[in-house]
C-alpha atoms as a PDB file:
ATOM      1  CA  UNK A   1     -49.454  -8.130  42.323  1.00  0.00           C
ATOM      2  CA  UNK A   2     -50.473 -11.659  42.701  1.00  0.00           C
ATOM      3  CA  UNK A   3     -48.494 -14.464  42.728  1.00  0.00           C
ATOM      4  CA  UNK A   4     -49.565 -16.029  39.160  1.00  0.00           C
ATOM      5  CA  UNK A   5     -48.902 -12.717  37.728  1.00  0.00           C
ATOM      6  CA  UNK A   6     -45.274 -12.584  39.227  1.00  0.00           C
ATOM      7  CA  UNK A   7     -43.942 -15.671  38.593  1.00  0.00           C
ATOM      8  CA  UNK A   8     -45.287 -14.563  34.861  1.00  0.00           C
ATOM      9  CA  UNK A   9     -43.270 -11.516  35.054  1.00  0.00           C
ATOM     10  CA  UNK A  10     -40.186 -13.557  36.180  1.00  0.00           C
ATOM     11  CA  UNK A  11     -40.269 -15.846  33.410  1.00  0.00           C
ATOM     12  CA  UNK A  12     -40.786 -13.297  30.645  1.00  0.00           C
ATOM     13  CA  UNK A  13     -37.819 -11.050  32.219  1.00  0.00           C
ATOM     14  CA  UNK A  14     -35.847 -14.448  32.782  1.00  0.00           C
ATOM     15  CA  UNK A  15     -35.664 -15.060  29.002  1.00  0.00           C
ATOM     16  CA  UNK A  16     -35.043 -11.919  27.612  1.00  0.00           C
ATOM     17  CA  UNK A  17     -31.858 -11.550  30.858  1.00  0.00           C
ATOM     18  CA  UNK A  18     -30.469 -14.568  29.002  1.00  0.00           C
ATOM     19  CA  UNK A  19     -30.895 -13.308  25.670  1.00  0.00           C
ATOM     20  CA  UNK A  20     -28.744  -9.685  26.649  1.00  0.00           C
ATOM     21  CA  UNK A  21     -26.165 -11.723  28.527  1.00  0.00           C
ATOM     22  CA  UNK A  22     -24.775 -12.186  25.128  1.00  0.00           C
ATOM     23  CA  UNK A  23     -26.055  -9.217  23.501  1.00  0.00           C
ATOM     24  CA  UNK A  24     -25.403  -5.387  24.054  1.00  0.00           C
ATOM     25  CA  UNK A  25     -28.346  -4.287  22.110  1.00  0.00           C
ATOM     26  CA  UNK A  26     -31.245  -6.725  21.284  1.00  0.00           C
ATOM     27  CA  UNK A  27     -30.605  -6.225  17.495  1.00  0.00           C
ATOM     28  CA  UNK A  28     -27.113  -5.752  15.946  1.00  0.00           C
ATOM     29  CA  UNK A  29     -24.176  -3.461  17.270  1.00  0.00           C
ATOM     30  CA  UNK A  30     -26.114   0.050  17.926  1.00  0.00           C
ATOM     31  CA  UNK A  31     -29.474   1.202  18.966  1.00  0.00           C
ATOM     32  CA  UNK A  32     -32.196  -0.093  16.978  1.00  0.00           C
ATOM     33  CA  UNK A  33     -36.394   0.614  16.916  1.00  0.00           C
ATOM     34  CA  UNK A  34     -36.317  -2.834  18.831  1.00  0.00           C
ATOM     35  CA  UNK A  35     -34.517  -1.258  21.666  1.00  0.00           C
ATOM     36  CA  UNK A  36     -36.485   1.581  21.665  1.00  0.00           C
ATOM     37  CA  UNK A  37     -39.973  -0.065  22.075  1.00  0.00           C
ATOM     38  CA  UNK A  38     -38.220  -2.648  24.920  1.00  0.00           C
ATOM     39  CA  UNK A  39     -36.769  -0.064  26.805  1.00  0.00           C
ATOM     40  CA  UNK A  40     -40.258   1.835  26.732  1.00  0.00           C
ATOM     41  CA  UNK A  41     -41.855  -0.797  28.286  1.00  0.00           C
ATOM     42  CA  UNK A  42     -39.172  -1.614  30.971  1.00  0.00           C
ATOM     43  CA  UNK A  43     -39.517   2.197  31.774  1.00  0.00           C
ATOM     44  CA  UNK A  44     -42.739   1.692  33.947  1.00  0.00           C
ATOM     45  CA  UNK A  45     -40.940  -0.909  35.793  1.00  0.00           C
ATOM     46  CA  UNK A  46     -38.075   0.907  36.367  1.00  0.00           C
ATOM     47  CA  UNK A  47     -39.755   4.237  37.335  1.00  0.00           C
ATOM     48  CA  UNK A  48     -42.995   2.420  39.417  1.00  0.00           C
ATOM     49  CA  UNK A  49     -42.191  -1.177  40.413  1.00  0.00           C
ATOM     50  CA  UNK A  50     -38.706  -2.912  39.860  1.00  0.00           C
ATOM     51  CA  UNK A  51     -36.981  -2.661  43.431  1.00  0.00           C
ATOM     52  CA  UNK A  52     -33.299  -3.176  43.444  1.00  0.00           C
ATOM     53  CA  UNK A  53     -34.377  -6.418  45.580  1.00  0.00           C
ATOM     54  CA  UNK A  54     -36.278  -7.688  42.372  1.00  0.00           C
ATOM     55  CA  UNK A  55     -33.903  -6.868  39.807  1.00  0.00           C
ATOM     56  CA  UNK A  56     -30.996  -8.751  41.196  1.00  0.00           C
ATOM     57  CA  UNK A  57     -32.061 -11.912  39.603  1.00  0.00           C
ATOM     58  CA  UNK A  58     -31.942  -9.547  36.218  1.00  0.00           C
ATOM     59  CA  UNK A  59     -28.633  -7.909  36.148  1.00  0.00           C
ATOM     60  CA  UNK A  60     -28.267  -8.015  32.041  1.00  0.00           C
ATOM     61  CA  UNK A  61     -31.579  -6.361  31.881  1.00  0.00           C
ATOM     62  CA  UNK A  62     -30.707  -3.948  34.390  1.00  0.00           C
ATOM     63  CA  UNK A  63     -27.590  -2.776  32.474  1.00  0.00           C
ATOM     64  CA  UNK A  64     -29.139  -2.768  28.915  1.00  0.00           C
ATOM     65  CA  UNK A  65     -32.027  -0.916  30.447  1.00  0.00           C
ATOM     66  CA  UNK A  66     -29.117   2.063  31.704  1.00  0.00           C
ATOM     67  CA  UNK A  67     -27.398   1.524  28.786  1.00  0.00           C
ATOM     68  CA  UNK A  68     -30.298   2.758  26.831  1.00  0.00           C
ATOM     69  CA  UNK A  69     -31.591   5.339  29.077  1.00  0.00           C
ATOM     70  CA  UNK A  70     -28.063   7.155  29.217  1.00  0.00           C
ATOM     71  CA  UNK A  71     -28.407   8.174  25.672  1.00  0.00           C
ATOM     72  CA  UNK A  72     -28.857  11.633  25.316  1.00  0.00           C
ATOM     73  CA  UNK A  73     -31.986  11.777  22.863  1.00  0.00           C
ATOM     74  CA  UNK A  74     -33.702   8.885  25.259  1.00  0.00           C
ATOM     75  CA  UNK A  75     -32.413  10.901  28.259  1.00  0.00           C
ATOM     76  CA  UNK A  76     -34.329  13.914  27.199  1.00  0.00           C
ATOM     77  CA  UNK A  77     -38.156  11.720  27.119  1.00  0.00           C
ATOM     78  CA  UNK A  78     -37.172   9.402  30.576  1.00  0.00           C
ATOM     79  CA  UNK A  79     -35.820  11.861  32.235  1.00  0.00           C
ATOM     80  CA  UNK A  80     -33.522  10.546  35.480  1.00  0.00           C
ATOM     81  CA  UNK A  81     -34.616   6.641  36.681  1.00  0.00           C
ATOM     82  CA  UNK A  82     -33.214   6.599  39.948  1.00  0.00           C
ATOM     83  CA  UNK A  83     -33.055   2.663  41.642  1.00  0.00           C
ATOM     84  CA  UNK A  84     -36.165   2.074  43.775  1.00  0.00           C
ATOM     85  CA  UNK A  85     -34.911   0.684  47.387  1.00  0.00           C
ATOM     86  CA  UNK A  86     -38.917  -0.466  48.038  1.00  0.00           C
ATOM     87  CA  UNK A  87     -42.321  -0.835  46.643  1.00  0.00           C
ATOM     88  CA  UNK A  88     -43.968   1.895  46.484  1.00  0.00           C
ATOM     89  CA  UNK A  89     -47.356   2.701  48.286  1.00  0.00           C
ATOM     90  CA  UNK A  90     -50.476   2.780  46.742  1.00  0.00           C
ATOM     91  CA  UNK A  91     -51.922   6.500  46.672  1.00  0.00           C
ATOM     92  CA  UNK A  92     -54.640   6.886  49.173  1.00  0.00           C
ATOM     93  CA  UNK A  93     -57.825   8.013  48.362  1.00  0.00           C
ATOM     94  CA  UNK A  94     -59.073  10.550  50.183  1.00  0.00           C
ATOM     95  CA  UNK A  95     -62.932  11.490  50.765  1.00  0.00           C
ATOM     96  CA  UNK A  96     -63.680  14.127  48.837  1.00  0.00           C
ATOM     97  CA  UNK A  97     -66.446  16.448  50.548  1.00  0.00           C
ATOM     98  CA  UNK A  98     -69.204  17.275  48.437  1.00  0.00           C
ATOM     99  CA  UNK A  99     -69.301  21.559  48.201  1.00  0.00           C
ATOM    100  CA  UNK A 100     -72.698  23.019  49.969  1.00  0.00           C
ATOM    101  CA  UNK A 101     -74.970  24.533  47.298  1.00  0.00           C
ATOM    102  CA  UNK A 102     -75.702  28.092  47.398  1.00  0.00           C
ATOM    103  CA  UNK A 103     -79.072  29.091  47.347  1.00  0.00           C
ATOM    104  CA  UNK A 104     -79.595  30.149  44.186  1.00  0.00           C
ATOM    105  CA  UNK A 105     -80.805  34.235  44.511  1.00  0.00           C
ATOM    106  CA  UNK A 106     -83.924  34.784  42.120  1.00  0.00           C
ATOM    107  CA  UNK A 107     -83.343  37.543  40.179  1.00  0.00           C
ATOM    108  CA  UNK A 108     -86.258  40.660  40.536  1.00  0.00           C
ATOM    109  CA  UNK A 109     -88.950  40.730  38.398  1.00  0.00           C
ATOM    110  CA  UNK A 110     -88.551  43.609  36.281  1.00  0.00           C
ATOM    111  CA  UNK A 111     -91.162  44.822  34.687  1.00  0.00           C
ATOM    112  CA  UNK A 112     -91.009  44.524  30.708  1.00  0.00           C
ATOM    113  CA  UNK A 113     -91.988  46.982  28.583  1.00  0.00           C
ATOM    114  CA  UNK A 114     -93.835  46.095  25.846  1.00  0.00           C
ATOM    115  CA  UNK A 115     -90.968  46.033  22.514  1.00  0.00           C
ATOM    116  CA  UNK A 116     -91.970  48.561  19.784  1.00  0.00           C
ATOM    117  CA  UNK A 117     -91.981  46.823  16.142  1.00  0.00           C
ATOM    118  CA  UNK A 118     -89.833  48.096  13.410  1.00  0.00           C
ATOM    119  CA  UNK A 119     -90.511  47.421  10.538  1.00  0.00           C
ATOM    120  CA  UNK A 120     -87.442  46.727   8.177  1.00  0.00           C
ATOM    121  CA  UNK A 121     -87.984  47.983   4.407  1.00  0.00           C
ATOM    122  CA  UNK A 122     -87.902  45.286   1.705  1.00  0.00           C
ATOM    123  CA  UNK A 123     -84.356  44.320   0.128  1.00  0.00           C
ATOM    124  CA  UNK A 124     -85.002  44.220  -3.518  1.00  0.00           C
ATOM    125  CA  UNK A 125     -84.854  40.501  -4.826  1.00  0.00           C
ATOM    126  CA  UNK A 126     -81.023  39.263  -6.099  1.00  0.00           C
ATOM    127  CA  UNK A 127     -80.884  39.609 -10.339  1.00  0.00           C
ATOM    128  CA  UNK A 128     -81.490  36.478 -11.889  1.00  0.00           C
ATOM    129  CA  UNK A 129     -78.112  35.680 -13.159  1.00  0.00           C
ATOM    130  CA  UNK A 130     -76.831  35.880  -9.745  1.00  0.00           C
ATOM    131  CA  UNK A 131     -79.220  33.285  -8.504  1.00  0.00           C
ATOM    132  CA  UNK A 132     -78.228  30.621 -10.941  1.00  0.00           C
ATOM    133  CA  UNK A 133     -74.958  28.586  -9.651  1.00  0.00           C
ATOM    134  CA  UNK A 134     -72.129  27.616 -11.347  1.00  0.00           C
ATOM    135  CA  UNK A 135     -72.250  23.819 -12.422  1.00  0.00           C
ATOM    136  CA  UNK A 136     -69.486  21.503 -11.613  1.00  0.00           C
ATOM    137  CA  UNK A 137     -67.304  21.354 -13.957  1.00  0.00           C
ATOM    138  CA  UNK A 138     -66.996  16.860 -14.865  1.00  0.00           C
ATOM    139  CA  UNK A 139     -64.146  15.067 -14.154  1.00  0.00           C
ATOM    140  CA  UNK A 140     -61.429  14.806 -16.726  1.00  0.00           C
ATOM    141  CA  UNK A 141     -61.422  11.181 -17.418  1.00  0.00           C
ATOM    142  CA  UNK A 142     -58.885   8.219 -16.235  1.00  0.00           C
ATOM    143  CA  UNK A 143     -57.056   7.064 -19.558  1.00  0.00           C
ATOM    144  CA  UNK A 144     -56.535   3.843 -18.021  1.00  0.00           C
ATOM    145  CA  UNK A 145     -60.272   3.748 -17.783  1.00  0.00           C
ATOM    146  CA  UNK A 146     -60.358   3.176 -21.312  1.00  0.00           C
ATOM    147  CA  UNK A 147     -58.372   0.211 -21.738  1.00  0.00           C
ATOM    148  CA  UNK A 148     -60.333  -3.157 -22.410  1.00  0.00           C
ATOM    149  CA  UNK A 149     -60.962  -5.298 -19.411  1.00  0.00           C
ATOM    150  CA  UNK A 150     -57.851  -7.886 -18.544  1.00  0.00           C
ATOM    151  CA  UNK A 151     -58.750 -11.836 -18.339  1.00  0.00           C
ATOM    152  CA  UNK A 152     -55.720 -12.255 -16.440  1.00  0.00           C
ATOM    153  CA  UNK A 153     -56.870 -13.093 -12.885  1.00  0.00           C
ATOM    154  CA  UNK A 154     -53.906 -11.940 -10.963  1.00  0.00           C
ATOM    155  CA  UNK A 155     -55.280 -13.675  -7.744  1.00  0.00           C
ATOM    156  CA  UNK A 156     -54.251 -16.856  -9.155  1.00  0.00           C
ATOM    157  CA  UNK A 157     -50.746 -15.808  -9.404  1.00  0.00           C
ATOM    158  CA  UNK A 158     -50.184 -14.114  -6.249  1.00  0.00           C
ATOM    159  CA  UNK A 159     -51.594 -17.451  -4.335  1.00  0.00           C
ATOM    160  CA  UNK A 160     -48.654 -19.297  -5.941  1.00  0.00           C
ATOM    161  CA  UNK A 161     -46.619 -17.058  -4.830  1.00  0.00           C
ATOM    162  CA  UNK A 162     -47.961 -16.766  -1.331  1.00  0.00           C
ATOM    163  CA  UNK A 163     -48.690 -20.365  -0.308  1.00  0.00           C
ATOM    164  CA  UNK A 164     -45.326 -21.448  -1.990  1.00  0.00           C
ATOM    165  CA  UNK A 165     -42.408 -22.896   0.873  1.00  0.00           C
ATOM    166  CA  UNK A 166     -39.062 -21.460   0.506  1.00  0.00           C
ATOM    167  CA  UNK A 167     -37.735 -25.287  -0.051  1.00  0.00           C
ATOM    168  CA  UNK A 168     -39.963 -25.188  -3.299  1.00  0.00           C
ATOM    169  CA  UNK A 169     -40.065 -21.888  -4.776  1.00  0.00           C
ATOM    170  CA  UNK A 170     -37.257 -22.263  -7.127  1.00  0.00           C
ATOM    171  CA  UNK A 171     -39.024 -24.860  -8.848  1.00  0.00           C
ATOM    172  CA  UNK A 172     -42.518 -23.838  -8.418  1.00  0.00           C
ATOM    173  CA  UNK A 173     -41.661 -20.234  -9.279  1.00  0.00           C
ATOM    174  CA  UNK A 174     -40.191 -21.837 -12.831  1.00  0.00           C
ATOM    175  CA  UNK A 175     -43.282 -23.044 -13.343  1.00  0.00           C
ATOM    176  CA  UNK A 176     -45.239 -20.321 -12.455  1.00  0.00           C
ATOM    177  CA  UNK A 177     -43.501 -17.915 -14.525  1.00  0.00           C
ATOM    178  CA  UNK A 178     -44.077 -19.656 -17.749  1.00  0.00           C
ATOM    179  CA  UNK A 179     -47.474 -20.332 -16.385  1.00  0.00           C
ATOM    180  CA  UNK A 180     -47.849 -16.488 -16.060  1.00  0.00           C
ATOM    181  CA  UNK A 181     -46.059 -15.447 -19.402  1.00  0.00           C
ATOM    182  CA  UNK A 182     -49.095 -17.574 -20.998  1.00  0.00           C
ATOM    183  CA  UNK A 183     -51.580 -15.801 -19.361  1.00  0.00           C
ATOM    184  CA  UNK A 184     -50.335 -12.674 -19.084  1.00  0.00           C
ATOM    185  CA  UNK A 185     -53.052 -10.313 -21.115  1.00  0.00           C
ATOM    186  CA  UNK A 186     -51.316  -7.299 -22.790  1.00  0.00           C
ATOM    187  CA  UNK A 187     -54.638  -5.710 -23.377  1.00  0.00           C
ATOM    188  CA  UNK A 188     -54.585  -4.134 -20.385  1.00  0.00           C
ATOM    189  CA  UNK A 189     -52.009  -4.844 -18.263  1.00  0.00           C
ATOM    190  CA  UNK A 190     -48.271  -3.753 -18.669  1.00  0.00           C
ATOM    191  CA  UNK A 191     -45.173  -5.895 -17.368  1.00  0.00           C
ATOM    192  CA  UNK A 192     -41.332  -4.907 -16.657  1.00  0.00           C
ATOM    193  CA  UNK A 193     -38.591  -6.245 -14.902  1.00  0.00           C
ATOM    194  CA  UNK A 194     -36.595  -5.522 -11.613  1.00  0.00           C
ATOM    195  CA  UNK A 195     -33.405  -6.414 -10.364  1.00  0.00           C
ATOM    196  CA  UNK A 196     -32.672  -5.452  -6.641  1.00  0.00           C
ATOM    197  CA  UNK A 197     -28.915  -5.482  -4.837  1.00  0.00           C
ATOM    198  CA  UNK A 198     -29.459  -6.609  -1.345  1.00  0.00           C
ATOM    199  CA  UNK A 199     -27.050  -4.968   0.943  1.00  0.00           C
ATOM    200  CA  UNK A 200     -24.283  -8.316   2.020  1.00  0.00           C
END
């Protein structure tokens, strides 16, 4: 690993060792998909590179790491992650010999005798009622096909919607709504109200 691409590493682990320092799991009180997907890319490092030289600088890292891999559902994909005392080596490549070809044995000519011709009697033709396939049956139609094109443009509305800032939605959204109830074509569109509860 070069040098660039180390000090790179250090400085990405560095932040997230002072984030856990506070933190058991990086979101809320219990495992999370967030820990899941970090832990599955320290696992590499773990398993391949991290020497217990290199992650003495990380030590919060190092125990969320074990704290995640102890689980028994995790356990089951890592498998065990022992410490790494060194680097280690590089496989070596080894020359691979290239297999002697065989000389290929021609087979013996045989000699071939001449195939007799059979002649295979005449399968009378298919009736005619058989020949004729069964047409598609159509498509039953869409009843919202039917309903008269809307001149609502509802592109218009969900740009005020989009672009708004939080700071200025309660007052924009005011003003969009009666904006919308104005425009709103009953042709063919249909509207209803929602009402969510938020978990506190």
């Amino acid at each position: 690993m070069s040098d660039l691409a180390l000090a790179d590493l250090k400085k990405s682990l560095g932040v997230l060792n002072s984030y856990l320092a506070s933190h058991t799991y990086f979101v809320g009180d219990s495992i999370t998909l967030a820990d899941i997907i970090i832990s599955c890319n320290l696992f590499q490092g773990f398993k391949l590179g991290f020497t217990t030289e290199f992650l003495a600088e990380f030590p919060h890292i190092v125990r969320y790491f074990r704290t995640i891999e102890n689980q028994p559902i995790v356990k089951k994909y890592f498998g065990d992650v022992p410490p790494l005392d060194k680097f280690p080596s590089p496989p070596t490549k080894q020359a691979t010999v290239a297999p002697k070809k065989q000389e290929e044995k021609k087979p013996k000519e045989v000699a071939q005798k001449p195939k007799e011709v059979v002649q295979k009697p005449k399968e009378p033709a298919p009736p005619a009622d058989e020949e004729e396939e069964e047409k598609p049956k159509p498509k039953p139609k869409n009843p919202l096909d039917l309903l008269p094109p809307s001149t609502m443009v509802l592109d218009d509305w969900k740009r005020l919607y989009s672009n708004t800032k939080a700071k200025d939605f309660r007052e924009v959204a005011i003003a969009g709504m009666s904006l919308f109830r104005l425009k709103f074509c009953f042709c063919g569109l249909s509207m209803c109200c929602l009402q969510f509860t938020w978990n506190n």
